[in-house]
C-alpha atoms as a PDB file:
ATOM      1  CA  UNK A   1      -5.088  -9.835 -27.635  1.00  0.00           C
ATOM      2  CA  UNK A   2      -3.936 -10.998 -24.475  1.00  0.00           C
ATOM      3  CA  UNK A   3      -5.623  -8.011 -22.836  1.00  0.00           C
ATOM      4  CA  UNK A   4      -8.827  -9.053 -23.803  1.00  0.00           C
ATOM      5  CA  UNK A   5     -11.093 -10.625 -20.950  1.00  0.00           C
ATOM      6  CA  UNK A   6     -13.851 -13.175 -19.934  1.00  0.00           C
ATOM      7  CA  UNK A   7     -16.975 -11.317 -19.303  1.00  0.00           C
ATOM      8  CA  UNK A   8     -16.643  -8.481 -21.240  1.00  0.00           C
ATOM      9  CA  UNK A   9     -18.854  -7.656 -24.218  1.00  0.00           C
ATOM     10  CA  UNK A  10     -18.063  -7.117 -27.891  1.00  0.00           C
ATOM     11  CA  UNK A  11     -20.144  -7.039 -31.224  1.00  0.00           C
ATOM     12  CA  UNK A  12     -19.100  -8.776 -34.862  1.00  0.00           C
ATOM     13  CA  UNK A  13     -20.238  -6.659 -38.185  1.00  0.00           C
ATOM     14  CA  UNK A  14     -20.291  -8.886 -41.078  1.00  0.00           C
ATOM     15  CA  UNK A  15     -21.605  -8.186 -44.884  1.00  0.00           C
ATOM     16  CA  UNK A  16     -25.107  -8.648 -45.693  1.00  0.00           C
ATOM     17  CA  UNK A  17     -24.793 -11.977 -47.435  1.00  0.00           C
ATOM     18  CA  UNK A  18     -24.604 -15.534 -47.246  1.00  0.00           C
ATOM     19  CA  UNK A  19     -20.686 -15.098 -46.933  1.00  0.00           C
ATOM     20  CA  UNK A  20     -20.704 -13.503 -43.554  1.00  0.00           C
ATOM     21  CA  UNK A  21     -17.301 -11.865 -43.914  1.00  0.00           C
ATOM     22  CA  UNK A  22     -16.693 -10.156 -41.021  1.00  0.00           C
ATOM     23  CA  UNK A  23     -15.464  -6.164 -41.482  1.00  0.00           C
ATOM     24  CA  UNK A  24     -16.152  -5.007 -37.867  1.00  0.00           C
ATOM     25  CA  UNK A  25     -14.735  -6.562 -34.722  1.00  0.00           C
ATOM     26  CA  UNK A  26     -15.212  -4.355 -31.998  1.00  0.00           C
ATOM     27  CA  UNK A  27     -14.421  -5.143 -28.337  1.00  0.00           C
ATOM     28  CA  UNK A  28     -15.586  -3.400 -25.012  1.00  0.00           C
ATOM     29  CA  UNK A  29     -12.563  -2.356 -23.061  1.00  0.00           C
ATOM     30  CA  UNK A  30     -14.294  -0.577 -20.353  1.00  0.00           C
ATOM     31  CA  UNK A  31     -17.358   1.177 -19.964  1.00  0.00           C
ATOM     32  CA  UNK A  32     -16.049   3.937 -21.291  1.00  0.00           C
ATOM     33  CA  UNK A  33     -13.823   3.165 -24.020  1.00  0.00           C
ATOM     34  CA  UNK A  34     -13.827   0.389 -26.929  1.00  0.00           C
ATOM     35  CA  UNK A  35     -11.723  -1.178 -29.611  1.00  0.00           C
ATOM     36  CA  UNK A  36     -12.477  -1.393 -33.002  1.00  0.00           C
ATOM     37  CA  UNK A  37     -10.181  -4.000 -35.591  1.00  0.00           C
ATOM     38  CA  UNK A  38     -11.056  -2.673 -39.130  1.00  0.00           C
ATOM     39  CA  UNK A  39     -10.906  -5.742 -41.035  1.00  0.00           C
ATOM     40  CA  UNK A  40     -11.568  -4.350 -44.581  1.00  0.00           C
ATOM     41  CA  UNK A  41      -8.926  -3.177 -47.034  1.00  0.00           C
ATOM     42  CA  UNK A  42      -5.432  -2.864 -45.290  1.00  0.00           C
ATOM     43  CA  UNK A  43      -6.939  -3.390 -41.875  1.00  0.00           C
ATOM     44  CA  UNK A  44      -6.124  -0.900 -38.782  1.00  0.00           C
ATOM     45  CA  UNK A  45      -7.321  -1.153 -35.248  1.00  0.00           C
ATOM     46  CA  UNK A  46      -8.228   2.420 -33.263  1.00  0.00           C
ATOM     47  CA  UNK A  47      -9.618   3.136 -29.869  1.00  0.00           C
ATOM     48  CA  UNK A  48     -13.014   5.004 -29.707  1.00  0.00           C
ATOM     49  CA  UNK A  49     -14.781   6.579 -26.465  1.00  0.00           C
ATOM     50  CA  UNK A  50     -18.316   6.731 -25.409  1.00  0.00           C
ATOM     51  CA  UNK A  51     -20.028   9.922 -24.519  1.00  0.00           C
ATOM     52  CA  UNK A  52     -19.769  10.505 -20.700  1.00  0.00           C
ATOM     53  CA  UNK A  53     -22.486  12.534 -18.489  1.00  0.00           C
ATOM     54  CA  UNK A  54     -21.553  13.402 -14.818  1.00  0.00           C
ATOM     55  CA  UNK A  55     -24.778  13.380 -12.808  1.00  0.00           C
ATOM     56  CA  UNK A  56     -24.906  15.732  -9.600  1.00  0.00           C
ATOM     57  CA  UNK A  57     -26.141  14.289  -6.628  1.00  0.00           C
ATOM     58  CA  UNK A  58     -26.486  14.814  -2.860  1.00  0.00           C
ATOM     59  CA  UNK A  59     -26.519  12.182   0.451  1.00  0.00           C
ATOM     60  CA  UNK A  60     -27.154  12.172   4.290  1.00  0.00           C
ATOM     61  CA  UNK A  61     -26.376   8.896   6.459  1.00  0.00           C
ATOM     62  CA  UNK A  62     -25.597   7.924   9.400  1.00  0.00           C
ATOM     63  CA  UNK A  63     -23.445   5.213  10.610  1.00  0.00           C
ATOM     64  CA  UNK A  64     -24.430   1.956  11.628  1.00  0.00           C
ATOM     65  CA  UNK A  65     -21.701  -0.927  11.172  1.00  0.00           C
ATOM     66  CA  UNK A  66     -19.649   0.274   8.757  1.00  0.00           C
ATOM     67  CA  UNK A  67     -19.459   3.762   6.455  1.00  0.00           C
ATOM     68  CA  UNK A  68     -19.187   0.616   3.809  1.00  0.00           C
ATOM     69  CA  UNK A  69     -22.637  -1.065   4.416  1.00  0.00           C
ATOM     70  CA  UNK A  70     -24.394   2.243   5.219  1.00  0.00           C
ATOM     71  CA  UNK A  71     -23.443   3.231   1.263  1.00  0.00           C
ATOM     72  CA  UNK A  72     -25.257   0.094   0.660  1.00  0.00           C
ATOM     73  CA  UNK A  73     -28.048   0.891   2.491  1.00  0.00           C
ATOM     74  CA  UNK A  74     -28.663   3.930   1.090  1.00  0.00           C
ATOM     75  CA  UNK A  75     -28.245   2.556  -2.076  1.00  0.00           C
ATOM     76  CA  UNK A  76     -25.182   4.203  -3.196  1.00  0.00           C
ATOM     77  CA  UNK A  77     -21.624   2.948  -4.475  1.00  0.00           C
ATOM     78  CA  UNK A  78     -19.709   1.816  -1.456  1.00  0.00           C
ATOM     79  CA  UNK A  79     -16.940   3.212  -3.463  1.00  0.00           C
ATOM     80  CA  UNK A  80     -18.048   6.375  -2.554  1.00  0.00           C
ATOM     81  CA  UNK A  81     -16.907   5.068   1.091  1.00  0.00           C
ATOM     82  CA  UNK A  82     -13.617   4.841  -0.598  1.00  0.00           C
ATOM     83  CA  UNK A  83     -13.105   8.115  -2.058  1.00  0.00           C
ATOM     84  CA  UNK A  84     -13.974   9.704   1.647  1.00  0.00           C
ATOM     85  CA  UNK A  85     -11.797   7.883   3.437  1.00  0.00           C
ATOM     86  CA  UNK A  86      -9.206   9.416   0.922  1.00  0.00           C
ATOM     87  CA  UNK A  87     -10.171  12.896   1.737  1.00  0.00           C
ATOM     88  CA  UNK A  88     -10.255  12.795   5.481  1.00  0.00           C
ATOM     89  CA  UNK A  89      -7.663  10.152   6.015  1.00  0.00           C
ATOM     90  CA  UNK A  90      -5.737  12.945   8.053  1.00  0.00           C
ATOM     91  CA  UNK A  91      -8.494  13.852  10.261  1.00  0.00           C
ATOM     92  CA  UNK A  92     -10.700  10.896  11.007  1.00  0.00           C
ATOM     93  CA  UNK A  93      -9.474   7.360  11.684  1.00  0.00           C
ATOM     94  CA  UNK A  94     -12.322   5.374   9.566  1.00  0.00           C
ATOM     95  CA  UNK A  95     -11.136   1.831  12.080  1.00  0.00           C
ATOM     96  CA  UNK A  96     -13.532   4.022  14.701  1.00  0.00           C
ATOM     97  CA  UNK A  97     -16.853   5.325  13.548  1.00  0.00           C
ATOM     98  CA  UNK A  98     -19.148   5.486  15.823  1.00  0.00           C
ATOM     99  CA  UNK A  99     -23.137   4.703  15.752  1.00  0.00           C
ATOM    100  CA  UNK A 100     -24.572   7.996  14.415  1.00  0.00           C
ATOM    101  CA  UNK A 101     -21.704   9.461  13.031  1.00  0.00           C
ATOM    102  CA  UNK A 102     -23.115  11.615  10.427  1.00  0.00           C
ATOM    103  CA  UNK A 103     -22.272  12.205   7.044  1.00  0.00           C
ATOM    104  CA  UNK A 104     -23.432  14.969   4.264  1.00  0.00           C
ATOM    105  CA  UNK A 105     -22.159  14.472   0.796  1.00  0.00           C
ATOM    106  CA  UNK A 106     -22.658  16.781  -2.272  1.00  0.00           C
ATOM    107  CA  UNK A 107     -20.747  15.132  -5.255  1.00  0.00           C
ATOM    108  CA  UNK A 108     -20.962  14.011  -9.340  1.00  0.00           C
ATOM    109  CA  UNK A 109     -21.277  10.415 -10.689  1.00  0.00           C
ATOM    110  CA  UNK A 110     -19.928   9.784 -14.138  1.00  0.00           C
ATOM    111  CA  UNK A 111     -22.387   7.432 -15.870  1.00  0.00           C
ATOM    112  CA  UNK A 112     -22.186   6.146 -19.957  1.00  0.00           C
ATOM    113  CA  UNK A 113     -25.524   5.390 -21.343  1.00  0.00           C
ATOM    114  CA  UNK A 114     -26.917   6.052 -18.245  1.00  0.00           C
ATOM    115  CA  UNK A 115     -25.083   3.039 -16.450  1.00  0.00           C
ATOM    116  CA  UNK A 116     -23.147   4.802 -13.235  1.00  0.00           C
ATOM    117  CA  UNK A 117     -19.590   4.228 -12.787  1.00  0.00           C
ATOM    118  CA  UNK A 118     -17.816   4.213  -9.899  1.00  0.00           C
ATOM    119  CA  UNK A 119     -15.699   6.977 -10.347  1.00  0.00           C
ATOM    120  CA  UNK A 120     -16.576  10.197  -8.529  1.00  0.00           C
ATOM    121  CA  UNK A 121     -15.586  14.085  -7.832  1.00  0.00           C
ATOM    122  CA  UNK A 122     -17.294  15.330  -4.148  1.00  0.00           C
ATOM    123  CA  UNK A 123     -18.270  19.010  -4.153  1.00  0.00           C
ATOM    124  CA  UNK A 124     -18.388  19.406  -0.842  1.00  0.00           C
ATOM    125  CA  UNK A 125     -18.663  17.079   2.173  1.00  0.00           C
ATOM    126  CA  UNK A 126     -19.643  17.298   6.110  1.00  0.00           C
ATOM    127  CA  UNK A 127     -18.442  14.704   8.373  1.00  0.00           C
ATOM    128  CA  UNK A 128     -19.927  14.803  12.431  1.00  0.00           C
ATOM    129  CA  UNK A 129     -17.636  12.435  14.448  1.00  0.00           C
ATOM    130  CA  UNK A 130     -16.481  12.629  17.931  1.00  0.00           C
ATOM    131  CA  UNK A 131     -18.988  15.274  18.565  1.00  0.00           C
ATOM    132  CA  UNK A 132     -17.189  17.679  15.973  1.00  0.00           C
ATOM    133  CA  UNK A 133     -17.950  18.529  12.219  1.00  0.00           C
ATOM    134  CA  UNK A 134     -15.189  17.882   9.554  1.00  0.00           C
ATOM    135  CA  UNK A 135     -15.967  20.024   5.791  1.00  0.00           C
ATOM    136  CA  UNK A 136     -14.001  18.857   2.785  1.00  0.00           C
ATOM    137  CA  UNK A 137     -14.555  22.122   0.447  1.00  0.00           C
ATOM    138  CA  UNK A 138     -12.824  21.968  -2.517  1.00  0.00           C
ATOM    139  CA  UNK A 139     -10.618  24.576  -3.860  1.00  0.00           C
ATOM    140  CA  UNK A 140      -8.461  25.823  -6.894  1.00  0.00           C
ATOM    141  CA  UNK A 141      -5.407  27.272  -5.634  1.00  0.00           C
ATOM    142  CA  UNK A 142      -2.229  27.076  -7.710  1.00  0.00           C
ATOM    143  CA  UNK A 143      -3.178  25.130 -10.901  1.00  0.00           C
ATOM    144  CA  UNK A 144      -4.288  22.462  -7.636  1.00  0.00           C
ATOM    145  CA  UNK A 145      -7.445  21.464  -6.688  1.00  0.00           C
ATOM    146  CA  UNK A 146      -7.392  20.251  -3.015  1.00  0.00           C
ATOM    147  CA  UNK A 147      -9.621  19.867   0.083  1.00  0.00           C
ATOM    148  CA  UNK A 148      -9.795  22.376   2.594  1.00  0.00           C
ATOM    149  CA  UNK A 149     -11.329  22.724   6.244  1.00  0.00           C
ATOM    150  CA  UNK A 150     -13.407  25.147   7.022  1.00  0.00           C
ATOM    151  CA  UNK A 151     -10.546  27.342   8.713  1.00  0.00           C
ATOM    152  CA  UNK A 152      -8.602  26.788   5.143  1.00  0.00           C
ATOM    153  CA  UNK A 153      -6.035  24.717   6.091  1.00  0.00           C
ATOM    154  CA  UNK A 154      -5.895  21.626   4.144  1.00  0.00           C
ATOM    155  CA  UNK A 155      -6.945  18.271   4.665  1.00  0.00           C
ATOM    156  CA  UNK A 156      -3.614  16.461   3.227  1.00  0.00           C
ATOM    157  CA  UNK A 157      -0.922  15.552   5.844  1.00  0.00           C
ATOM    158  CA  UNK A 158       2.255  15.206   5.575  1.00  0.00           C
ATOM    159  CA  UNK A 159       4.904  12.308   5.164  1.00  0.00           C
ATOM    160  CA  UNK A 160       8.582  12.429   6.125  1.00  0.00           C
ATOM    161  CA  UNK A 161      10.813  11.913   2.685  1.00  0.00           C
ATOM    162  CA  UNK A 162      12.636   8.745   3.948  1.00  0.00           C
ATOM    163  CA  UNK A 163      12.551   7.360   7.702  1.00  0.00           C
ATOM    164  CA  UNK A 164      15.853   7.580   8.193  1.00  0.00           C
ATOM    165  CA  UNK A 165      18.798   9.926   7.812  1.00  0.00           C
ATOM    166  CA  UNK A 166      21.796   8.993   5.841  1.00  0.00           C
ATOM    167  CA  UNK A 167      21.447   6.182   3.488  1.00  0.00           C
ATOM    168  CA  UNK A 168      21.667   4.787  -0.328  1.00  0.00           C
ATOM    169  CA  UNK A 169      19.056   3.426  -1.734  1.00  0.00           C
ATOM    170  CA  UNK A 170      20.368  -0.416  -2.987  1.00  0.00           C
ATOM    171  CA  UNK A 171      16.929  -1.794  -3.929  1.00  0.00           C
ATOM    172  CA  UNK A 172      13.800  -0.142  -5.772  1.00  0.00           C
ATOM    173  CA  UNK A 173      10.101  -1.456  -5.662  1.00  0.00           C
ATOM    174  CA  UNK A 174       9.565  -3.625  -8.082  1.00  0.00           C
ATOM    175  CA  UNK A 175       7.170  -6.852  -9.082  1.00  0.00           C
ATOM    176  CA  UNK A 176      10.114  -8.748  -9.898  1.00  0.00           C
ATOM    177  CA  UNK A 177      13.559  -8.384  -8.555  1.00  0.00           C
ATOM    178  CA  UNK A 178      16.381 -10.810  -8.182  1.00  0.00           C
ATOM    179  CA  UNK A 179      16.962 -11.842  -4.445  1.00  0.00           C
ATOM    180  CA  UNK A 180      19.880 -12.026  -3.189  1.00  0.00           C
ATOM    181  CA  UNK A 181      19.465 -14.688  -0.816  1.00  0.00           C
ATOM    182  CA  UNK A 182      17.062 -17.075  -2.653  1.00  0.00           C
ATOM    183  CA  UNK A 183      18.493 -16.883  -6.058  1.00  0.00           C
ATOM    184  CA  UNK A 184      15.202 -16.137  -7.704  1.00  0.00           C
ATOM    185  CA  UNK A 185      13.049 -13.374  -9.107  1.00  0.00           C
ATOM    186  CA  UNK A 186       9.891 -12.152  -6.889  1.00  0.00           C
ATOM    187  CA  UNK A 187       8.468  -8.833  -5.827  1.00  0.00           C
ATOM    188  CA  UNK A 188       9.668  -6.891  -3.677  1.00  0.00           C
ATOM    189  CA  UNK A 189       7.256  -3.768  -2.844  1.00  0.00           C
ATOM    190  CA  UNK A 190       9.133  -2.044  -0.789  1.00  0.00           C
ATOM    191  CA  UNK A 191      12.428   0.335  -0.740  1.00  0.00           C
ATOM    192  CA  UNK A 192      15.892  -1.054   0.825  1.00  0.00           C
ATOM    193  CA  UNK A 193      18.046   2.005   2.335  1.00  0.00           C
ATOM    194  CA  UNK A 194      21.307   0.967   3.163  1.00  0.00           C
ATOM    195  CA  UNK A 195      22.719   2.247   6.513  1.00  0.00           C
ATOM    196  CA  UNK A 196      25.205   1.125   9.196  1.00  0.00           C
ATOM    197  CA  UNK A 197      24.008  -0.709  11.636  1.00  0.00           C
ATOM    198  CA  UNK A 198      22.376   1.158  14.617  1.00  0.00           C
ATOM    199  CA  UNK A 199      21.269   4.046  12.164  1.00  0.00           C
ATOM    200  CA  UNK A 200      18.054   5.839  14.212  1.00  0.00           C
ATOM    201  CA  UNK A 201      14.696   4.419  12.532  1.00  0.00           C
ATOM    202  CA  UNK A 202      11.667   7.084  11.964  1.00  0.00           C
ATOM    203  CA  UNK A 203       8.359   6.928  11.802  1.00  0.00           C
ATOM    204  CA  UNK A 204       7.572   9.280   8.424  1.00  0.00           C
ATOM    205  CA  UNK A 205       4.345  10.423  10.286  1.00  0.00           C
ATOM    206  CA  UNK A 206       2.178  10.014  13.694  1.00  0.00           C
ATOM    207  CA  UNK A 207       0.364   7.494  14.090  1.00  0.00           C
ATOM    208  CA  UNK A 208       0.107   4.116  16.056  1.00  0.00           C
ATOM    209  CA  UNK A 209       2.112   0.639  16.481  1.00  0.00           C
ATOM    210  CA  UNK A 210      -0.334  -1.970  15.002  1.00  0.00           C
ATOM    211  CA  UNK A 211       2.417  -5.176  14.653  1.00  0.00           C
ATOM    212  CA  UNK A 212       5.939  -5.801  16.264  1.00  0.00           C
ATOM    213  CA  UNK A 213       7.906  -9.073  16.008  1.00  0.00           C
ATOM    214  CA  UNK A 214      10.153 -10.981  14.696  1.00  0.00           C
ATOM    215  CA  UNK A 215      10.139 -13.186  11.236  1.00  0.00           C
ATOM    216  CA  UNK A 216      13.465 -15.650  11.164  1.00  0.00           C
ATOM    217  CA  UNK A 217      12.927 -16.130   7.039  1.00  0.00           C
ATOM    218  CA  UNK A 218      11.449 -12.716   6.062  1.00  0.00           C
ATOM    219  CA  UNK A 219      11.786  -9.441   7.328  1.00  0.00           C
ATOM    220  CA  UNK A 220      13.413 -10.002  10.966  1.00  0.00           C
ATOM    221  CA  UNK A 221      12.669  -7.170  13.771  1.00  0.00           C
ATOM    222  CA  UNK A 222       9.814  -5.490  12.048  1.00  0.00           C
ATOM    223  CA  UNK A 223       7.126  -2.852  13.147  1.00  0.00           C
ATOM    224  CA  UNK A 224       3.630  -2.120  11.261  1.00  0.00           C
ATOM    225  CA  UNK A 225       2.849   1.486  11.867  1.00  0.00           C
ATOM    226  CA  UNK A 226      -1.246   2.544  10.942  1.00  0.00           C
ATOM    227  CA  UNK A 227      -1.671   6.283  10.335  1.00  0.00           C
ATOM    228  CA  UNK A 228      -5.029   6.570   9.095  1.00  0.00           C
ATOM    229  CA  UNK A 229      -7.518   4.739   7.519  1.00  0.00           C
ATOM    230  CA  UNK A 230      -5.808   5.080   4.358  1.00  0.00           C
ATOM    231  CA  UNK A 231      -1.770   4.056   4.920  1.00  0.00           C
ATOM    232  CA  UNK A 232       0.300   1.663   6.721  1.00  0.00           C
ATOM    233  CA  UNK A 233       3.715   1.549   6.731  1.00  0.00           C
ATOM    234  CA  UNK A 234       6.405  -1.241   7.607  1.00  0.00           C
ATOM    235  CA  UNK A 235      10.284  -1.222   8.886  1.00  0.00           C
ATOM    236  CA  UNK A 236      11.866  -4.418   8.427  1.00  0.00           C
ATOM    237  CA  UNK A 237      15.175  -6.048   9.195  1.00  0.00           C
ATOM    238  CA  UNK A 238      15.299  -3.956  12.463  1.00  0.00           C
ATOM    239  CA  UNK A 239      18.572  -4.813  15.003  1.00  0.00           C
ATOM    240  CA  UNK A 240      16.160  -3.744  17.628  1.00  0.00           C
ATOM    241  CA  UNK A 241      13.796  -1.633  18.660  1.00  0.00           C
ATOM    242  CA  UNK A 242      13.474   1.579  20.042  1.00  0.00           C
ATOM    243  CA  UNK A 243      12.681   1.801  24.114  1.00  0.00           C
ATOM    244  CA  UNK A 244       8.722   1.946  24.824  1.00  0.00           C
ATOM    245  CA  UNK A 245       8.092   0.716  21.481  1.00  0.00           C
ATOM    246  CA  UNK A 246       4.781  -1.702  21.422  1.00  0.00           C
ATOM    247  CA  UNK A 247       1.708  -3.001  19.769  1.00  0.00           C
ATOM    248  CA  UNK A 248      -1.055   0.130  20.527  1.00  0.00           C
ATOM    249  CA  UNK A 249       2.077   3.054  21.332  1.00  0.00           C
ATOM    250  CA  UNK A 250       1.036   6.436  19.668  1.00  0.00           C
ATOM    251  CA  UNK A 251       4.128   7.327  17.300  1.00  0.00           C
ATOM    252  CA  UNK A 252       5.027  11.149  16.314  1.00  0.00           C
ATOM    253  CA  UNK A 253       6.562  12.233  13.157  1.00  0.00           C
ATOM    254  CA  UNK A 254      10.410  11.794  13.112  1.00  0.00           C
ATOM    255  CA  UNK A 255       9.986   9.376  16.318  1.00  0.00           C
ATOM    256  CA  UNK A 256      13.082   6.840  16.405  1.00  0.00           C
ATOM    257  CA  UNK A 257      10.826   3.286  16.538  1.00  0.00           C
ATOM    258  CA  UNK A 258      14.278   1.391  15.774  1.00  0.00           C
ATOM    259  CA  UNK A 259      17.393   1.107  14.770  1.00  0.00           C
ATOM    260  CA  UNK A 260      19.021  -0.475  11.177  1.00  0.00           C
ATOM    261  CA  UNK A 261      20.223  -4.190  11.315  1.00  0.00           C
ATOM    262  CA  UNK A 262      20.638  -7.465   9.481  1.00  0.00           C
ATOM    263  CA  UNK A 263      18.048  -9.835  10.913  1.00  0.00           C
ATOM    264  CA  UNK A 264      15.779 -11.767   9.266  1.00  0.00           C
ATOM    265  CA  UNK A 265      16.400 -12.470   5.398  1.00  0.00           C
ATOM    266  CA  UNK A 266      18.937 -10.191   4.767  1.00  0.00           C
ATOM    267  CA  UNK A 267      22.580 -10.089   3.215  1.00  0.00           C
ATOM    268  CA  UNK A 268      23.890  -7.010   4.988  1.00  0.00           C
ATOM    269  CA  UNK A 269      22.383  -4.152   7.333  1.00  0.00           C
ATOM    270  CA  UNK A 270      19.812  -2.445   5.395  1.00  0.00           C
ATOM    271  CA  UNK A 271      16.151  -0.891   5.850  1.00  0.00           C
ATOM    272  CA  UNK A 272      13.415  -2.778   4.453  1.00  0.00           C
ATOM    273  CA  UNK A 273      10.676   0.344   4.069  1.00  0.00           C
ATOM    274  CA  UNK A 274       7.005  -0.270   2.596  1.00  0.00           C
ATOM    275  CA  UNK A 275       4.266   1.564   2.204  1.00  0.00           C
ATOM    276  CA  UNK A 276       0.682   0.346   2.131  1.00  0.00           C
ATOM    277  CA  UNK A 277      -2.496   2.584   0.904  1.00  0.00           C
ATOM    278  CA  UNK A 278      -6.011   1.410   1.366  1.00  0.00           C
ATOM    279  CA  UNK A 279      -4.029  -2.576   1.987  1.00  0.00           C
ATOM    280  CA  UNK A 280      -2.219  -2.116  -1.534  1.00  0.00           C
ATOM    281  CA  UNK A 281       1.458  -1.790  -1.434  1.00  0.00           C
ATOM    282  CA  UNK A 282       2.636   1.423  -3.478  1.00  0.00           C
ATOM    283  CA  UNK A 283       6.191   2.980  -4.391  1.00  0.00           C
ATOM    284  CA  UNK A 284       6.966   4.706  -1.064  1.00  0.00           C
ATOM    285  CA  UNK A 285       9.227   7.040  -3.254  1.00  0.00           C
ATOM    286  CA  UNK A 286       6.312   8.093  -4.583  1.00  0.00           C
ATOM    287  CA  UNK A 287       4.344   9.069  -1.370  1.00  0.00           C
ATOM    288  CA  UNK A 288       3.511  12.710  -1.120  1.00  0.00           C
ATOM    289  CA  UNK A 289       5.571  13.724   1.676  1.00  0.00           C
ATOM    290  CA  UNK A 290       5.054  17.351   1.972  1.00  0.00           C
ATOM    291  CA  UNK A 291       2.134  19.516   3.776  1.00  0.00           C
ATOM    292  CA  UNK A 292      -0.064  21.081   1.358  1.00  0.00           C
ATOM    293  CA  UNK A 293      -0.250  24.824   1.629  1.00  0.00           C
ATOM    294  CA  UNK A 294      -3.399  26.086   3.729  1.00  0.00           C
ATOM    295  CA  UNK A 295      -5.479  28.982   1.738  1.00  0.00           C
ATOM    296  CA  UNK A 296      -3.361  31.785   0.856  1.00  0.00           C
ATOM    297  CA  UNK A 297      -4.266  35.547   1.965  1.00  0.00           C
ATOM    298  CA  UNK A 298      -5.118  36.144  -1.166  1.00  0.00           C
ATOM    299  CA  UNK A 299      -7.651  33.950  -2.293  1.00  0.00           C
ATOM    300  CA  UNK A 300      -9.423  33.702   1.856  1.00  0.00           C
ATOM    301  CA  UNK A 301     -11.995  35.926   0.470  1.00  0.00           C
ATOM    302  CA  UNK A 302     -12.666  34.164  -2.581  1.00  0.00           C
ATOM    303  CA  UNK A 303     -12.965  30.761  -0.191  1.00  0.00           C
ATOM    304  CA  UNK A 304     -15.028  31.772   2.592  1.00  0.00           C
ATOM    305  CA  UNK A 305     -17.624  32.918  -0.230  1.00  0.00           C
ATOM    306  CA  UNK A 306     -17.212  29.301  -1.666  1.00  0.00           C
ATOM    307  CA  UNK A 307     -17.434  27.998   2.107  1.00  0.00           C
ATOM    308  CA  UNK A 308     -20.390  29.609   3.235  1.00  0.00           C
ATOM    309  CA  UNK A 309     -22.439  28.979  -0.328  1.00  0.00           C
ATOM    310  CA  UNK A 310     -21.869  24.671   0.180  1.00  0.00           C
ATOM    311  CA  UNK A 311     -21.935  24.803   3.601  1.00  0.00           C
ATOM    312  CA  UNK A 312     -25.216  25.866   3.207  1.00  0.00           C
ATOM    313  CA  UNK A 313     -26.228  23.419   0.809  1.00  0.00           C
ATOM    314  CA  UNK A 314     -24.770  20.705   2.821  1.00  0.00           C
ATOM    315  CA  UNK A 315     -26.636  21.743   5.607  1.00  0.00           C
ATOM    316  CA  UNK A 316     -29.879  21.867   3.848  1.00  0.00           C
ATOM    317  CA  UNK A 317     -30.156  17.928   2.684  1.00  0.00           C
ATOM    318  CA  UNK A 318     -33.008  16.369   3.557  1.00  0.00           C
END
């Protein structure tokens, strides 16, 4: 019961008297799914789903302000925006459009009683920015569907495992762990590796320095690293930092940025590691960290046929 929420809607069945017993309480979860508490007999509550339709649909924009308000514009989800900037988070930095960047998008909207959700699966995709085309073509290859460039090499990058060597992991993410400085229980969504002081400091991928400073009752020497539109990470409790190291230096994978200390909020040398996607911290143990496999030989034939056909189609919105 605590689940349920302001806002949402729900229906009462009651008999067809002047009792008004109710027999039917049922309560909208989501769009797609609602509750029903059987109130007759020995009572029992059960989960139903509405019937969902995925509607096919195809778009062509160009930039103005934002790939956000051009959605808007066009009158599509700016969610949509969202799902993009998932796909091509390794090959276009979304913090730079430019005026006339152009976009072609072939995708499915799931809708319920014809009410569209915001939840969608792109077919295929174009992308024109920086005077070259990006394609997002989507492709079964081992049990996985992922999306592919038009050479066949996938669109995923890849993250290092940890950003640092030789370590133990003393502290988990969590949204409520016991600190051992402050004597109380808050989040902490992040990972702490233990190392000796001095232990080399990576950057898990390229990308750029968007923060560097110094927080006496938080995270000490710390560095924000942005590399793409989709993730940020952060290295806290730093002893210092690596030579060169500023706000706007372009990072490489495996780059040493710093070097494990104690500063800040902090009861012994450790690195405070956190991962941000799209702003929201998530478990950086979770993080996929390894390349995704470009098209096999095997199954190039079988793509280019798939490449060419929505290519095509992407080339021929209106």
């Amino acid at each position: 019961m605590r689940k349920i929420r302001s806002g949402q809607a729900y229906a009462v069945f009651t008999v067809p008297d002047s009792t008004r017993r109710v027999r039917f309480f049922v309560y909208e979860e989501t769009p797609k799914t609602y509750v029903v508490f059987d109130l007759r007999g020995e009572r029992r509550v059960y989960r139903g789903e509405n019937p969902v339709e995925w509607k096919q649909k195809e778009i062509k924009g160009k930039v103005e302000s934002s790939l956000w308000m051009t959605m808007q514009k066009l009158d599509t989800s700016p969610q949509l925006a969202l799902v993009l900037s998932n796909i091509y988070g390794w090959s276009i930095d979304f913090f730079s459009l430019q005026k006339e960047d152009e976009f072609r998008v072939i995708y499915e909207q799931e809708c319920v009683e014809g009410k569209e959700l915001d939840n969608f699966h792109i077919l295929a995709a174009s992308f024109r920015y920086s005077d070259s085309i990006y394609y997002a073509i989507p492709f079964v290859q081992d049990g996985e569907e992922l999306y592919y460039g038009a050479t066949g090499n996938s669109l995923e990058g890849a993250f290092l495992k940890a950003p640092l060597d030789f370590y133990r992991i003393t502290s988990r993410f969590s949204n409520s762990r016991f600190h051992p400085v402050l004597r109380r229980y808050r989040a902490h969504h992040g990972v702490d590796y233990a190392a000796p002081t001095g232990t080399p400091v990576y950057a898990i991928g390229n990308g750029k320095v968007i923060a560097k400073g110094f927080q006496a009752n938080g995270g000490g020497n710390f560095l924000k690293i942005r590399h793409n539109s989709v993730y940020v990470t952060t290295y806290m409790h730093l002893s210092r930092f690596a030579k060169g190291i500023k706000v706007g230096s372009e990072v490489k994978q495996k780059e040493v940025i710093g070097y494990v200390g104690s500063t800040g909020l902090s009861t012994g040398p450790h690195l405070d590691f956190r991962v941000f996607e799209n702003g929201k911290p998530i478990n950086p143990l979770l993080i996929k960290s390894q390349p995704k496999k470009p098209i096999s030989p095997d199954n190039m034939s079988q793509f280019v046929v798939l490449r060419d056909s929505l290519i095509n189609r992407l080339s021929a919105i209106n």
